[in-house]
C-alpha atoms as a PDB file:
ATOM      1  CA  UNK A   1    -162.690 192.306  -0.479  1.00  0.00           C
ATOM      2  CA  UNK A   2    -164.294 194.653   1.986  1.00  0.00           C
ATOM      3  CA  UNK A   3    -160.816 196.154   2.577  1.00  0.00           C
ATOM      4  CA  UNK A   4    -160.084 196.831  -0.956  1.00  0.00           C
ATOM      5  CA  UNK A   5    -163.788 198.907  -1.416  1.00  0.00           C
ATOM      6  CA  UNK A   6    -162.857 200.689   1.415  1.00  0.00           C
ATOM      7  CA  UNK A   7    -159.071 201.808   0.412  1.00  0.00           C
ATOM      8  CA  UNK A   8    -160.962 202.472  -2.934  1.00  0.00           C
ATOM      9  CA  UNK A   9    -163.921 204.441  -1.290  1.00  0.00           C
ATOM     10  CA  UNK A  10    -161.279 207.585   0.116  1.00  0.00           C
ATOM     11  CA  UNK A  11    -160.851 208.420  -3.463  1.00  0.00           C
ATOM     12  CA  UNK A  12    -162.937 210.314  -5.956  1.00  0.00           C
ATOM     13  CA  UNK A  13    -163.854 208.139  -9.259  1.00  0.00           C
ATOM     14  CA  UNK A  14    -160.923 209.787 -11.423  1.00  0.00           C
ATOM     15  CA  UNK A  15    -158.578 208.294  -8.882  1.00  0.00           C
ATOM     16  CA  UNK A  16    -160.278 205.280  -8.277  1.00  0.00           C
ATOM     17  CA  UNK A  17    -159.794 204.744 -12.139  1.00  0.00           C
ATOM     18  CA  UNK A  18    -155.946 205.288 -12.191  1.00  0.00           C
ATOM     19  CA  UNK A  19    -155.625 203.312  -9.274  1.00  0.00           C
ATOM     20  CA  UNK A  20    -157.671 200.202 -11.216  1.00  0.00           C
ATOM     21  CA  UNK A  21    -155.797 201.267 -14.868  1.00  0.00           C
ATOM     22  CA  UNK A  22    -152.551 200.836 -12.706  1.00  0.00           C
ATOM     23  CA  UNK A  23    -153.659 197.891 -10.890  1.00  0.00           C
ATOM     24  CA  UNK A  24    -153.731 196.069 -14.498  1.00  0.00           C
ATOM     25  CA  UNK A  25    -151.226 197.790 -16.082  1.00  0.00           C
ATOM     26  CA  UNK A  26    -148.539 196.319 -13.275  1.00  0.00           C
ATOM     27  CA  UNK A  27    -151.007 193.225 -13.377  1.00  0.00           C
ATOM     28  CA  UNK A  28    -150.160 192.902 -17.220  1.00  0.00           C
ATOM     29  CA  UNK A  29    -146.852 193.143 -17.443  1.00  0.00           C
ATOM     30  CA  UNK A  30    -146.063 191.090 -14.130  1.00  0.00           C
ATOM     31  CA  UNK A  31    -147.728 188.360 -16.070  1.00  0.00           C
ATOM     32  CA  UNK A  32    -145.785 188.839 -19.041  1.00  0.00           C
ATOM     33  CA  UNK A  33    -142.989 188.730 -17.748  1.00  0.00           C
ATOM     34  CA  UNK A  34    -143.378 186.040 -15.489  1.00  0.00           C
ATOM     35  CA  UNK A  35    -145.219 183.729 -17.656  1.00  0.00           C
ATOM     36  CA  UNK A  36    -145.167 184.597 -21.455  1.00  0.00           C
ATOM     37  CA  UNK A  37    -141.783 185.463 -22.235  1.00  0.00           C
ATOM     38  CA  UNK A  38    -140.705 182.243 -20.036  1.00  0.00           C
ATOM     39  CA  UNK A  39    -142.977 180.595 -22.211  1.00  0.00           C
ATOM     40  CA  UNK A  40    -141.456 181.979 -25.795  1.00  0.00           C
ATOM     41  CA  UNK A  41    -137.835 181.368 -24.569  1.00  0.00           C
ATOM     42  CA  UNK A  42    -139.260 177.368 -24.132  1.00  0.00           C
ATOM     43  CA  UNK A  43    -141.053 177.706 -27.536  1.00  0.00           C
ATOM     44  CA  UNK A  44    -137.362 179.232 -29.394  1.00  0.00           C
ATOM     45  CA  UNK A  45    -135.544 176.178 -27.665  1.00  0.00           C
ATOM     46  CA  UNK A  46    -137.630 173.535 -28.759  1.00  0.00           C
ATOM     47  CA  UNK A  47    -137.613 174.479 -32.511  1.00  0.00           C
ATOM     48  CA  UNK A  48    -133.790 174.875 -32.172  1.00  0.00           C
ATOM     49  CA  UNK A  49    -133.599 171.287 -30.834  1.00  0.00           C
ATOM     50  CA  UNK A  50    -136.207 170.385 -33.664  1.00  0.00           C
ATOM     51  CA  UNK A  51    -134.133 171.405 -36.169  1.00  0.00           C
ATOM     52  CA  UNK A  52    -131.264 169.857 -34.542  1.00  0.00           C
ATOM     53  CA  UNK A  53    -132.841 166.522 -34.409  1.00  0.00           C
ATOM     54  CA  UNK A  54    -133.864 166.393 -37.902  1.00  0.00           C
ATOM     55  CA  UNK A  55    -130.691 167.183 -39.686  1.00  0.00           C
ATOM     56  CA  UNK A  56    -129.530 164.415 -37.202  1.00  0.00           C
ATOM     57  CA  UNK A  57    -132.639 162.354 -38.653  1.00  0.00           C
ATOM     58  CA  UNK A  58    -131.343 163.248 -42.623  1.00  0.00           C
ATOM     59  CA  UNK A  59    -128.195 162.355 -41.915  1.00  0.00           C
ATOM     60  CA  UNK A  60    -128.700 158.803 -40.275  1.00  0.00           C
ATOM     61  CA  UNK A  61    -131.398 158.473 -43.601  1.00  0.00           C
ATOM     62  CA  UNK A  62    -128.330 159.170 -45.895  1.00  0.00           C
ATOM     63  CA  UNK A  63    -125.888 156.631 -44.020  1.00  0.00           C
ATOM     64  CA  UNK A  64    -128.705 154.020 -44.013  1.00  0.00           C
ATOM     65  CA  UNK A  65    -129.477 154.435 -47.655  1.00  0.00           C
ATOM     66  CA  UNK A  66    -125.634 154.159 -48.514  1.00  0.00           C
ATOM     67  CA  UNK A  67    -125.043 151.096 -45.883  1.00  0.00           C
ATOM     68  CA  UNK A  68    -128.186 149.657 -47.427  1.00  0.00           C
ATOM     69  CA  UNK A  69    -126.736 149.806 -51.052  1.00  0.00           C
ATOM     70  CA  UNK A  70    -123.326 149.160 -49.831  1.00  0.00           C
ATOM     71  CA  UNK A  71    -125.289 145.638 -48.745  1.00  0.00           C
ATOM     72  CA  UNK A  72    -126.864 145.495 -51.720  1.00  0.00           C
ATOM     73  CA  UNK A  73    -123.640 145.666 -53.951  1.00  0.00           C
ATOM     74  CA  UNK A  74    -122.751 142.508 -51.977  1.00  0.00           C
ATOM     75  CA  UNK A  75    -119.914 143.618 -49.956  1.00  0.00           C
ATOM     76  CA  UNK A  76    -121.265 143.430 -47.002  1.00  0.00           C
ATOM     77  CA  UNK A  77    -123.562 140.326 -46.925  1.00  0.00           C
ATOM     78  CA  UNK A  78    -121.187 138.054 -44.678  1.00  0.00           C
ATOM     79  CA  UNK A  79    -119.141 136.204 -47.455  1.00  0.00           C
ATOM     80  CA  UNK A  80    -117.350 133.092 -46.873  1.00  0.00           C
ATOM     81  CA  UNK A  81    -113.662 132.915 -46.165  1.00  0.00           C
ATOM     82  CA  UNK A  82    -112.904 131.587 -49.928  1.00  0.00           C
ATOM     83  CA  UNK A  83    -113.876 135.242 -50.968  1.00  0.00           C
ATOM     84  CA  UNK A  84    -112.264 137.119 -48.308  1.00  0.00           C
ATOM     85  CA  UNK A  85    -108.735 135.625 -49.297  1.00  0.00           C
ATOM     86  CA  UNK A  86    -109.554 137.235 -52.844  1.00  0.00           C
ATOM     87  CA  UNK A  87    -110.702 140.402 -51.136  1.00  0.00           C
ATOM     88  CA  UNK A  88    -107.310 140.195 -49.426  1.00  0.00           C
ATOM     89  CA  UNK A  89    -105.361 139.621 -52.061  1.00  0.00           C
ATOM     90  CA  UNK A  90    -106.966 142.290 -54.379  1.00  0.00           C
ATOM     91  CA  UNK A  91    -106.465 144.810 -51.767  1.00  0.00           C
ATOM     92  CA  UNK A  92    -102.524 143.947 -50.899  1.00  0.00           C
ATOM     93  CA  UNK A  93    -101.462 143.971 -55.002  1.00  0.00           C
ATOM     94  CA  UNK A  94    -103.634 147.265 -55.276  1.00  0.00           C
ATOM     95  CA  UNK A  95    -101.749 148.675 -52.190  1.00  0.00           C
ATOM     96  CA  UNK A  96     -98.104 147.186 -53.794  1.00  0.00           C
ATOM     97  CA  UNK A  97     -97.906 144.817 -50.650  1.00  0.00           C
ATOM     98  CA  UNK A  98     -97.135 141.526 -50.290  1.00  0.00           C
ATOM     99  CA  UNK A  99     -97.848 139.417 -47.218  1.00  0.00           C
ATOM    100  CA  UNK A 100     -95.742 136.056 -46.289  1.00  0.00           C
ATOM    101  CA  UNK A 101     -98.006 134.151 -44.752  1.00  0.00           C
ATOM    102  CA  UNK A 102    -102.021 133.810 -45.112  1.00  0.00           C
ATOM    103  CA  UNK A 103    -104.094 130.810 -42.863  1.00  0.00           C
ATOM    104  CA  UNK A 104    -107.961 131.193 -43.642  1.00  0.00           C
ATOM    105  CA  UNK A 105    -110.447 130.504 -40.513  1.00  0.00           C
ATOM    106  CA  UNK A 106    -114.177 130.170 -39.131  1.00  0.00           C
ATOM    107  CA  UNK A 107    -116.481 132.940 -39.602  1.00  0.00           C
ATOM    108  CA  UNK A 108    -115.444 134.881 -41.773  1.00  0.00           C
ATOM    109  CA  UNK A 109    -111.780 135.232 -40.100  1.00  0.00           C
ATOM    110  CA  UNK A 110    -108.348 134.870 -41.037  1.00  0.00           C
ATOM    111  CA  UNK A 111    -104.522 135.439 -40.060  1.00  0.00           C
ATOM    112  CA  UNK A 112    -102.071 137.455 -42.437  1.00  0.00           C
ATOM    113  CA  UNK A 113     -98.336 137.754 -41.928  1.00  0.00           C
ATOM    114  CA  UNK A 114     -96.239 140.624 -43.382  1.00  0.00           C
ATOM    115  CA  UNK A 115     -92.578 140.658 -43.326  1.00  0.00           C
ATOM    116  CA  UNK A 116     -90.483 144.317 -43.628  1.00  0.00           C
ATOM    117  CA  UNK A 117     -93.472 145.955 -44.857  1.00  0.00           C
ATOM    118  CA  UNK A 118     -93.767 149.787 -45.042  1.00  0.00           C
ATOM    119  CA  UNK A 119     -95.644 151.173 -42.464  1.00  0.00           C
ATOM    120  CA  UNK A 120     -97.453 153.856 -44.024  1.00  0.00           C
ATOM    121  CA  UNK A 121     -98.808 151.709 -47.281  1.00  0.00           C
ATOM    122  CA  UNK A 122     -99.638 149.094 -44.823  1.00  0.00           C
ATOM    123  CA  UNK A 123    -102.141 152.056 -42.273  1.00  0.00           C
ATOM    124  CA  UNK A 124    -103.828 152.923 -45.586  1.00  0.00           C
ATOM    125  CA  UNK A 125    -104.208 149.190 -46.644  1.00  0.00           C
ATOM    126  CA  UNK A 126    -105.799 148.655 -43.272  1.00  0.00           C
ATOM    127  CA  UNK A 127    -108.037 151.636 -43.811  1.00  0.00           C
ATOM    128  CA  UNK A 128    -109.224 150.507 -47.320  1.00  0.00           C
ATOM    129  CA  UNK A 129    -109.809 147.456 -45.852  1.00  0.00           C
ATOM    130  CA  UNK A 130    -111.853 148.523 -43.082  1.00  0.00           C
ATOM    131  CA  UNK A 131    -114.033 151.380 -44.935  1.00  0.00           C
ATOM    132  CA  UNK A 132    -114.382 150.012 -48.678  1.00  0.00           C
ATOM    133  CA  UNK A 133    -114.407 146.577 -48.167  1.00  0.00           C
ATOM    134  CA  UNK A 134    -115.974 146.228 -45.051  1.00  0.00           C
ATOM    135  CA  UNK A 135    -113.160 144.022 -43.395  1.00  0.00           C
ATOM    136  CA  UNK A 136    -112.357 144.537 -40.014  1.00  0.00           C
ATOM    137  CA  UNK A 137    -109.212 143.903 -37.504  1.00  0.00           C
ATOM    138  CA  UNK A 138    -109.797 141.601 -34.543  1.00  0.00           C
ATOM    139  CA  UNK A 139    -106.174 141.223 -33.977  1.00  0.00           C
ATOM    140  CA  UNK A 140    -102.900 143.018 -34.884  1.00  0.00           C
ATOM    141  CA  UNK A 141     -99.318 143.070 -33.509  1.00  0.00           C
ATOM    142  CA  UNK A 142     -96.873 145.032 -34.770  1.00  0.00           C
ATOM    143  CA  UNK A 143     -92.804 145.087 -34.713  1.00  0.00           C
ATOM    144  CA  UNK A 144     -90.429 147.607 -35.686  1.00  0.00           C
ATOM    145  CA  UNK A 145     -87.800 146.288 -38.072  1.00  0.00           C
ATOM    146  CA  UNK A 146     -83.910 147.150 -38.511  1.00  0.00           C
ATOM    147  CA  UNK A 147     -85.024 149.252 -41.698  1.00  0.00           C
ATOM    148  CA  UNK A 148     -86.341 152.642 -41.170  1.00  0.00           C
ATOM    149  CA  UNK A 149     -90.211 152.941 -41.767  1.00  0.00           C
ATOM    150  CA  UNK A 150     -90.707 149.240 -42.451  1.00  0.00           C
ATOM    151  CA  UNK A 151     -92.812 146.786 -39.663  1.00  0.00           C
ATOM    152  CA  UNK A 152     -93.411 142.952 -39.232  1.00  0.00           C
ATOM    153  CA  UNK A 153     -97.011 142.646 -38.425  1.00  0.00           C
ATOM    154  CA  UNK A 154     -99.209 139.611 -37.326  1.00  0.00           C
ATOM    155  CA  UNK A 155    -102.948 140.267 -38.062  1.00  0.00           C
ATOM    156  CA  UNK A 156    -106.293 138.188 -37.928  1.00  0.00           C
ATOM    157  CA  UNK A 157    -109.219 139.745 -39.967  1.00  0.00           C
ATOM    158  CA  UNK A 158    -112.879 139.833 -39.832  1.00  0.00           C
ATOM    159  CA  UNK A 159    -115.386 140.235 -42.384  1.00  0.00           C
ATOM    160  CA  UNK A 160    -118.061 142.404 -41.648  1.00  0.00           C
END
């Protein structure tokens, strides 16, 4: 500290004081920049991922409140085999299929056959099935048939 009073001591007082104002000035704006505008950069990234995370947040509340009424409207409450046949069947004449072979199982399961079906009514039946009925595939082969377009397919089910 003796040092500094000294180095300050060789000037007169006007000096002294531009030397000190200076001294501050560079103090100042070192600290600015090395601290506060750090600091709002942090603060401008934060309430970015804020907002991020709650539009996340509204969206997971609007798929909750439609999985909770799709629950509600009793589609997906785990229903027994007896009414997944009829979900089947409502489905395949609202598509315009027709499947050749049906065997019911455990859980909630069970194995369809289709015979020279076309393939594109037979995607969206699958689709419907999974996403508004809440039926899923565990199991599915399918075979290309002499007709153009049309498949054979094997396929076990699961309700949701």
């Amino acid at each position: 500290m003796n040092q500094f009073f000294e180095f300050l001591s060789r000037y007169n007082r006007r000096e002294q004081t531009i030397l000190l104002v200076g001294a501050l000035v560079v103090f100042v704006y070192l600290l600015w920049r090395a601290v506060l505008v750090p600091l709002q950069d942090w603060r401008s990234e934060q309430i970015q991922r804020n907002a991020n995370v709650q539009q996340a947040l509204g969206r997971v509340e609007v798929l909750s409140a439609r999985l909770q009424e799709y629950r509600r409207s009793g589609n997906g409450n785990g229903q027994s085999s007896g009414n997944l046949s009829r979900v089947i069947d409502t489905s395949l004449s609202a598509a315009g299929l027709a499947m050749s072979g049906f065997q019911p199982g455990t859980g909630g399961e069970a194995r369809v056959r289709f015979d020279q079906v076309p393939y594109e009514r037979f995607i969206q039946w699958l689709h419907d099935l999974e996403y508004r009925y809440g039926i899923s595939v565990v199991d599915m082969t399918i075979a290309a048939t002499n007709e153009q377009g049309m498949v054979t397919v094997n396929i076990r089910l699961q309700q949701n």
